[in-house]
Protein backbone atom coordinates (compact mmCIF):
# COMPACT_ATOMS: atom_id res chain seq x y z
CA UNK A 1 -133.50 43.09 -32.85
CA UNK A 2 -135.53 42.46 -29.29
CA UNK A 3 -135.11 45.87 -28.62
CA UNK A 4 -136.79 47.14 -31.79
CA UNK A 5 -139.58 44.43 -31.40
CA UNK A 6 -140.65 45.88 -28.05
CA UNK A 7 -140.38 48.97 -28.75
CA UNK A 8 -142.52 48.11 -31.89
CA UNK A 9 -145.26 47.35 -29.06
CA UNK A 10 -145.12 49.92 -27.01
CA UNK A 11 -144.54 52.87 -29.62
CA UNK A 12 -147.92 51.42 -30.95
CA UNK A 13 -150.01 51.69 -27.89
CA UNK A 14 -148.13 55.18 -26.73
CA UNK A 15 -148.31 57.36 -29.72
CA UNK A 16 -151.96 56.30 -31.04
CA UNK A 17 -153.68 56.63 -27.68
CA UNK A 18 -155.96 59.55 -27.49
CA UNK A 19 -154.06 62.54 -25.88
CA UNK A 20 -155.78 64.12 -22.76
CA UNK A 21 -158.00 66.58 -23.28
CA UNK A 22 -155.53 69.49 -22.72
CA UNK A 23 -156.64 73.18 -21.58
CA UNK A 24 -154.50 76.17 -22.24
CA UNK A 25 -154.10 76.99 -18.40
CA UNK A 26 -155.90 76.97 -15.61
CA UNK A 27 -157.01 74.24 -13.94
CA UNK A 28 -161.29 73.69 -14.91
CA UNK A 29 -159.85 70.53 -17.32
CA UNK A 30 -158.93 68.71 -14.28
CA UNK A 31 -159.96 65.25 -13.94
CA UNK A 32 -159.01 62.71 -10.79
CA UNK A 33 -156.69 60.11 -11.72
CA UNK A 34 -153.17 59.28 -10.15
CA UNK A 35 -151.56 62.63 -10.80
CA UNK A 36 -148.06 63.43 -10.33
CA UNK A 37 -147.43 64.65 -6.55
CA UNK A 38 -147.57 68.11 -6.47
CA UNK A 39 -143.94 69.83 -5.60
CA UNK A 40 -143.70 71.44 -2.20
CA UNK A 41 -141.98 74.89 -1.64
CA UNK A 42 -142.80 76.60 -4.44
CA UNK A 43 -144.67 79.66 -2.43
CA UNK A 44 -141.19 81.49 -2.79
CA UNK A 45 -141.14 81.73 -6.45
CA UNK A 46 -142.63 84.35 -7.08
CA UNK A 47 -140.62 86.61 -4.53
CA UNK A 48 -137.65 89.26 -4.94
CA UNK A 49 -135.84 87.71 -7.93
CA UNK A 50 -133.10 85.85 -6.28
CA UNK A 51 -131.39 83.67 -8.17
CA UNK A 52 -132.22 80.81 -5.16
CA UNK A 53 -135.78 80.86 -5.46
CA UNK A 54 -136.20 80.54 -9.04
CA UNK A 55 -133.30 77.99 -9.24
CA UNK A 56 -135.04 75.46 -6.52
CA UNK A 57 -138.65 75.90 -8.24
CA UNK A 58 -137.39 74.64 -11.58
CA UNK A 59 -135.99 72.00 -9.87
CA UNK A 60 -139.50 71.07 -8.42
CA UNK A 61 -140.72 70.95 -12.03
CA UNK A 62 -137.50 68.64 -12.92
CA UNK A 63 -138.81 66.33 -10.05
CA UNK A 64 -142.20 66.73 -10.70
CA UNK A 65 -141.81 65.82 -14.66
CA UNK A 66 -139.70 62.86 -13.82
CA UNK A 67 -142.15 61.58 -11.52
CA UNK A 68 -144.62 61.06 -14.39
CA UNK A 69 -145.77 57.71 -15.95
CA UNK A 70 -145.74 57.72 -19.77
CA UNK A 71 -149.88 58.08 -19.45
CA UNK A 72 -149.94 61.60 -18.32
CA UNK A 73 -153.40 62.64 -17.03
CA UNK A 74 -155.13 65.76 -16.89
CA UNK A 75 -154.17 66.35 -13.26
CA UNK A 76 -150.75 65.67 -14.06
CA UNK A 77 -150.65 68.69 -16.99
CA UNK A 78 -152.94 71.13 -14.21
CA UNK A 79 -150.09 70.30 -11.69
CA UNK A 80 -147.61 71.27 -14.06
CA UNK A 81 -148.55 74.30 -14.66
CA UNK A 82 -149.97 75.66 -11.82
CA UNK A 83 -146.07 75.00 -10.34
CA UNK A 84 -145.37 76.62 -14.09
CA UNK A 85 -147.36 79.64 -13.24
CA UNK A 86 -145.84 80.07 -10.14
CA UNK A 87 -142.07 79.46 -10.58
CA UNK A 88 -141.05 81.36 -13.76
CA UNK A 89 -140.28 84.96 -12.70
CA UNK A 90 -138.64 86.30 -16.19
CA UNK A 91 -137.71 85.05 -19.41
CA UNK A 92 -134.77 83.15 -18.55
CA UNK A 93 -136.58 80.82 -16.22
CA UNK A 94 -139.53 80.31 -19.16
CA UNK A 95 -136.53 79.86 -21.70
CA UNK A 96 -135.06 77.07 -19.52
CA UNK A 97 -138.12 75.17 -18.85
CA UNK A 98 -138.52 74.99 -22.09
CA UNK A 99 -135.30 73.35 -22.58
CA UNK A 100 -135.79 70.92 -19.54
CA UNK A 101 -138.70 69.87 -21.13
CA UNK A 102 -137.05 69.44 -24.87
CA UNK A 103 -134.08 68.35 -23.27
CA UNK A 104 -135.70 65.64 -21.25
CA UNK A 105 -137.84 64.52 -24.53
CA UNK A 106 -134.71 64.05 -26.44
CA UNK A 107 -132.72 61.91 -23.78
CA UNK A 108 -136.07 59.87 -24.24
CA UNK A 109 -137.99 59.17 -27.36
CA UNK A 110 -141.03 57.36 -25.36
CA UNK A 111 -141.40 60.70 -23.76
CA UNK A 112 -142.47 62.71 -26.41
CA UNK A 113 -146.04 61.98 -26.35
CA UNK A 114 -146.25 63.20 -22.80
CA UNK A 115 -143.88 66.00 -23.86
CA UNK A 116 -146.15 67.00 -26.19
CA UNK A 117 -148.89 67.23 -24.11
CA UNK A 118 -147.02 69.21 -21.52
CA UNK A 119 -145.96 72.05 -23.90
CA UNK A 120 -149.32 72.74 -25.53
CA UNK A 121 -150.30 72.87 -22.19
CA UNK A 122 -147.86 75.34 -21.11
CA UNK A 123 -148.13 77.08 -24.45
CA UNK A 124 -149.82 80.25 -23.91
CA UNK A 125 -147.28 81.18 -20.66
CA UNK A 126 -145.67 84.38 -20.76
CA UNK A 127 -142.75 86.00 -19.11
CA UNK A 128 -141.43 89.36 -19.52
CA UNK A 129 -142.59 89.61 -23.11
CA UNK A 130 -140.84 85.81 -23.17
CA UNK A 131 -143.43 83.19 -24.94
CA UNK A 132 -143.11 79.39 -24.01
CA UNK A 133 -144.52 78.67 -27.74
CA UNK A 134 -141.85 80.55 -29.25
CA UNK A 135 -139.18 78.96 -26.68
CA UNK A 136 -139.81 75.86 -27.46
CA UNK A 137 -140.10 76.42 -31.34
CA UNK A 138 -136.55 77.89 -31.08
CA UNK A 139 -134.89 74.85 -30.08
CA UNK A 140 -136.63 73.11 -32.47
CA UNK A 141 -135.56 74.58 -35.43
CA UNK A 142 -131.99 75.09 -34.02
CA UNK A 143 -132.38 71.04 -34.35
CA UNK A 144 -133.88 71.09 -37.87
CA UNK A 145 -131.40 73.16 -38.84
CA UNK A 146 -128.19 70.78 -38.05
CA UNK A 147 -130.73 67.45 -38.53
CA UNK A 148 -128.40 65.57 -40.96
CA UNK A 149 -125.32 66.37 -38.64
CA UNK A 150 -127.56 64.76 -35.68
CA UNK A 151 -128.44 61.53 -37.75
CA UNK A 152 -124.71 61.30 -38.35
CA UNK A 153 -123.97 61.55 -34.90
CA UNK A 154 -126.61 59.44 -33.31
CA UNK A 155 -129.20 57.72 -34.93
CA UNK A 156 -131.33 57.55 -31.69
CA UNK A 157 -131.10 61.19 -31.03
CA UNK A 158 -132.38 61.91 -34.45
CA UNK A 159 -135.15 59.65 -33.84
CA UNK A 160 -135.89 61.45 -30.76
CA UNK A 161 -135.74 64.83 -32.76
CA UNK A 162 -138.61 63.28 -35.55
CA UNK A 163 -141.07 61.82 -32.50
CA UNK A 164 -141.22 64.99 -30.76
CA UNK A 165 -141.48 67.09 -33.96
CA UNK A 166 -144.71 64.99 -34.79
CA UNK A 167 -145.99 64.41 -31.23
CA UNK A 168 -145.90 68.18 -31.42
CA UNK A 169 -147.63 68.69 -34.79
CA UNK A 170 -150.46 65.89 -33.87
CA UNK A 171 -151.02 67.63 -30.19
CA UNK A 172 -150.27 70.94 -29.77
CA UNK A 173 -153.07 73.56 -31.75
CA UNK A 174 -152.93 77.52 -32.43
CA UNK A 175 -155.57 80.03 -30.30
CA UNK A 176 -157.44 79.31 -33.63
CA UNK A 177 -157.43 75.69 -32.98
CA UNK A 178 -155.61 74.53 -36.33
CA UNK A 179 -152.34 72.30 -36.12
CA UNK A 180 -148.59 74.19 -36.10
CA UNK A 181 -148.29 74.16 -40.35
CA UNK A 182 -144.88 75.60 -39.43
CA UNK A 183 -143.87 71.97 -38.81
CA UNK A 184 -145.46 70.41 -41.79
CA UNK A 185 -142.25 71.41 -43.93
CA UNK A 186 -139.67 70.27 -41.43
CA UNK A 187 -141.69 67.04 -41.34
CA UNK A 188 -140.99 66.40 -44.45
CA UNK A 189 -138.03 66.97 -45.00
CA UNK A 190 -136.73 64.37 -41.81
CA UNK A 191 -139.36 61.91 -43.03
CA UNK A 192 -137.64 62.05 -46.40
CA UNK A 193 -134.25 61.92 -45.20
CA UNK A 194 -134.55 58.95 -43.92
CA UNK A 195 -136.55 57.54 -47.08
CA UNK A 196 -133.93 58.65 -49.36
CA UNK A 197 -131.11 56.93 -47.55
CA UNK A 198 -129.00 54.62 -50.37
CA UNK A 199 -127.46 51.52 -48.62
CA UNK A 200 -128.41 49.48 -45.76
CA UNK A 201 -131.60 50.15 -44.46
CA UNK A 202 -132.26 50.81 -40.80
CA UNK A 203 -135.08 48.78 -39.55
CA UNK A 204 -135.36 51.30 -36.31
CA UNK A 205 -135.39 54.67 -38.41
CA UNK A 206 -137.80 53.18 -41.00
CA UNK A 207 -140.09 51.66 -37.84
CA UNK A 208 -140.39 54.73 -35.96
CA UNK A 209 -141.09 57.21 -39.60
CA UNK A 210 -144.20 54.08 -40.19
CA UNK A 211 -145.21 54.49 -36.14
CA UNK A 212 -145.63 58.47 -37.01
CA UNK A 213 -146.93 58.08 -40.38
CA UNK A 214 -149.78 56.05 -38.84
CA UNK A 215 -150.37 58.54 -36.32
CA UNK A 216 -150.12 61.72 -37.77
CA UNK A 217 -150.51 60.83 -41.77
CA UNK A 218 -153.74 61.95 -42.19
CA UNK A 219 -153.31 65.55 -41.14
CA UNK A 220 -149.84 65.73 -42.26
CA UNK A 221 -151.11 64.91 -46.39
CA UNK A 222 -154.21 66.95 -45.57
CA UNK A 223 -151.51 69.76 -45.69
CA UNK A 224 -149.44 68.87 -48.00
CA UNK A 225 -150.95 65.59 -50.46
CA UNK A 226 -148.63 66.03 -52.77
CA UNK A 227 -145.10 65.73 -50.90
CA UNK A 228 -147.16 62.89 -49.02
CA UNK A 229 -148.08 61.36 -52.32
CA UNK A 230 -143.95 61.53 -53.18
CA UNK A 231 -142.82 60.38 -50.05
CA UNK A 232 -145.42 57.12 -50.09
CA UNK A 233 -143.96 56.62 -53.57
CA UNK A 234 -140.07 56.32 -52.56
CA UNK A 235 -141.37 54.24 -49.59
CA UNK A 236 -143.13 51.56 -52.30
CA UNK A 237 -139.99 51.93 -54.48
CA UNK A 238 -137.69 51.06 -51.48
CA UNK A 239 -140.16 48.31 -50.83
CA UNK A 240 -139.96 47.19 -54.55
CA UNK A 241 -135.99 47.64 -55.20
CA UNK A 242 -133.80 48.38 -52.51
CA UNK A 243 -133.18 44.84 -51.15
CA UNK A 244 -134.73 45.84 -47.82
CA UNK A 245 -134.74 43.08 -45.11
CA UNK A 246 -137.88 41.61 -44.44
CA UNK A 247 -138.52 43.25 -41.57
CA UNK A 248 -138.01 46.72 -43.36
CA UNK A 249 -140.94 45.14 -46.14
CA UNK A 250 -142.94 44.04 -43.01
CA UNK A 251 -143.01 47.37 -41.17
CA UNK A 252 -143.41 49.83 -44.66
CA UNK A 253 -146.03 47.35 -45.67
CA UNK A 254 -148.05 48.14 -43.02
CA UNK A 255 -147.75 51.62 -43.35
CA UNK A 256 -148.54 51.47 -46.94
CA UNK A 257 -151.85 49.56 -45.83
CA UNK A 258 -152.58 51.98 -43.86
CA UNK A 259 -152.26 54.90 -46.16
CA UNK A 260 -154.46 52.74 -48.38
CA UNK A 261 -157.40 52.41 -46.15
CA UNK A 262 -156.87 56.48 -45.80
CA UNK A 263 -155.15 56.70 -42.76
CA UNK A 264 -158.12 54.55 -40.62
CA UNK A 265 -156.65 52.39 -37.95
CA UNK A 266 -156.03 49.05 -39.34
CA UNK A 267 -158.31 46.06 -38.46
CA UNK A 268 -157.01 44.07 -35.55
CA UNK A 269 -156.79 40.71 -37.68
CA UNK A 270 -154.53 42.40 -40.12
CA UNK A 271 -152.64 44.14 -37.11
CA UNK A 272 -152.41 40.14 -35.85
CA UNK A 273 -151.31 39.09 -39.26
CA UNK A 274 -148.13 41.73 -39.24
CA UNK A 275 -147.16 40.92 -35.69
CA UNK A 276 -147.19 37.16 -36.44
CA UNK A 277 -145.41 37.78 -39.30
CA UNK A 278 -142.91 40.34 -37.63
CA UNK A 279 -142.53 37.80 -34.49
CA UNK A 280 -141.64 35.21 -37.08
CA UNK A 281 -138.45 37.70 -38.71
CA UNK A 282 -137.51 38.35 -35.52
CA UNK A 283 -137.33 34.80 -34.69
CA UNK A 284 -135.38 34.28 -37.73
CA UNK A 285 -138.13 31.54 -39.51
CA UNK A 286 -138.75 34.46 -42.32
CA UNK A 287 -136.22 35.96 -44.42
């Protein structure tokens, strides 16, 4: 129960913070903050494709990306892929970074906003007729394609999967500008598996689909309002009739408050009132 209460407070503050303001390469988006230090040795990369070189300039990137705080800054993403730019010589090297990346997001689910942020930064890189985009997409839907096998398996690494699928849909943007409606299905569908779960409710699952909801709601209905107009009905019937604990009611409460008020950030007095009142289950004085 701690855990989910502080993750509760930090998922808040991580996922509905203003993204940086990401360019699509290059480096004229680059503001001074405390970036990531820059990996050394990298001036090799780019030389006869040996196996060596490419190998140790991934490895800077590995470094580099776990050097990061969860607040990545816009230095941090021009860093990134300027060693990016330089280290990936065909399209196995692009293929695995995008896997590092993916890979790294789904060992850790507070990751994913700064995931996010990293690939739509990377997202117009090419190699050999490789696209990062289209990398990363891949291993995506490889996921959405075994999701209920992953729930089964491990809850958290489900959870994982769903974060980065919306921190993707609410950051990364086509060369038109418009949001990836290639993920707007898949959304769904994981949102609504874990709505349309009979039994014992998981207060983690059913905390991190309201976090989401309140972050990317708006956008997702705008592009689909009727499957959002479903899904907010099974969410008011599990409210209503499935015995849910009272932290369950507390958290899909909120989220139905906020769908409400049409997706606007909730006043900080009613924010107050549901952390009282969720400090008070947690403490076990509301049941």
């Amino acid at each position: 129960m701690a855990a989910s209460s502080r993750g509760r407070g930090r998922g808040r503050g991580l996922l509905q913070r203003d993204p940086p303001i990401v360019g699509q390469g290059g480096d004229s988006d680059a503001k001074t903050s405390k970036p990531a230090k820059p990996a050394q040795n990298v001036d090799g990369a780019a030389g006869d494709g040996g196996g060596g070189s490419g190998g140790n300039s991934l490895k800077d990137m590995e470094d580099m990306m776990s050097s990061l705080a969860l607040d990545i800054s816009d230095q941090d993403l021009t860093n990134i892929y300027q060693l990016a730019e330089t280290s990936l010589k065909d399209d196995k090297d692009l293929k695995a970074l995008a896997v590092m990346i993916y890979t790294k997001c789904m060992n850790d689910r507070e990751f994913a906003k700064s995931g996010a942020c990293i690939c739509y930064k990377l997202s117009t890189l090419e190699a050999k007729g490789a696209k990062f985009r289209s990398a990363l997409l891949s291993l995506v839907q490889n996921d959405f394609t075994v999701r209920e096998e992953i729930r089964t398996n491990s809850k958290s690494k489900y959870l994982s999967f769903l974060t980065l699928m919306c921190q993707l849909y609410g950051t990364m943007k086509t060369a038109s500008g418009e949001t990836l409606r290639v993920l707007v299905g898949p959304l769904y569908d994981c949102l609504e598996l874990i709505v349309n779960t009979q039994g014992a409710d998981d207060d983690d699952e059913l905390e991190c689909l309201s976090l989401q909801l309140q972050t990317i709601g708006k956008e997702l209905e705008g592009h689909d309002k009727a499957r959002m107009t479903k899904l907010l009905e099974k969410i008011r019937t599990k409210i209503i009739r499935d015995g849910c604990s009272a932290q369950t009611r507390c958290t899909l409460l909120e989220l139905v408050e906020c769908y409400c008020r049409g997706w606007r950030q909730i006043p900080n007095d009613v924010t107050r009132f549901y952390c009282d009142t969720m400090a008070d289950i947690l403490a076990g004085m509301v049941i």
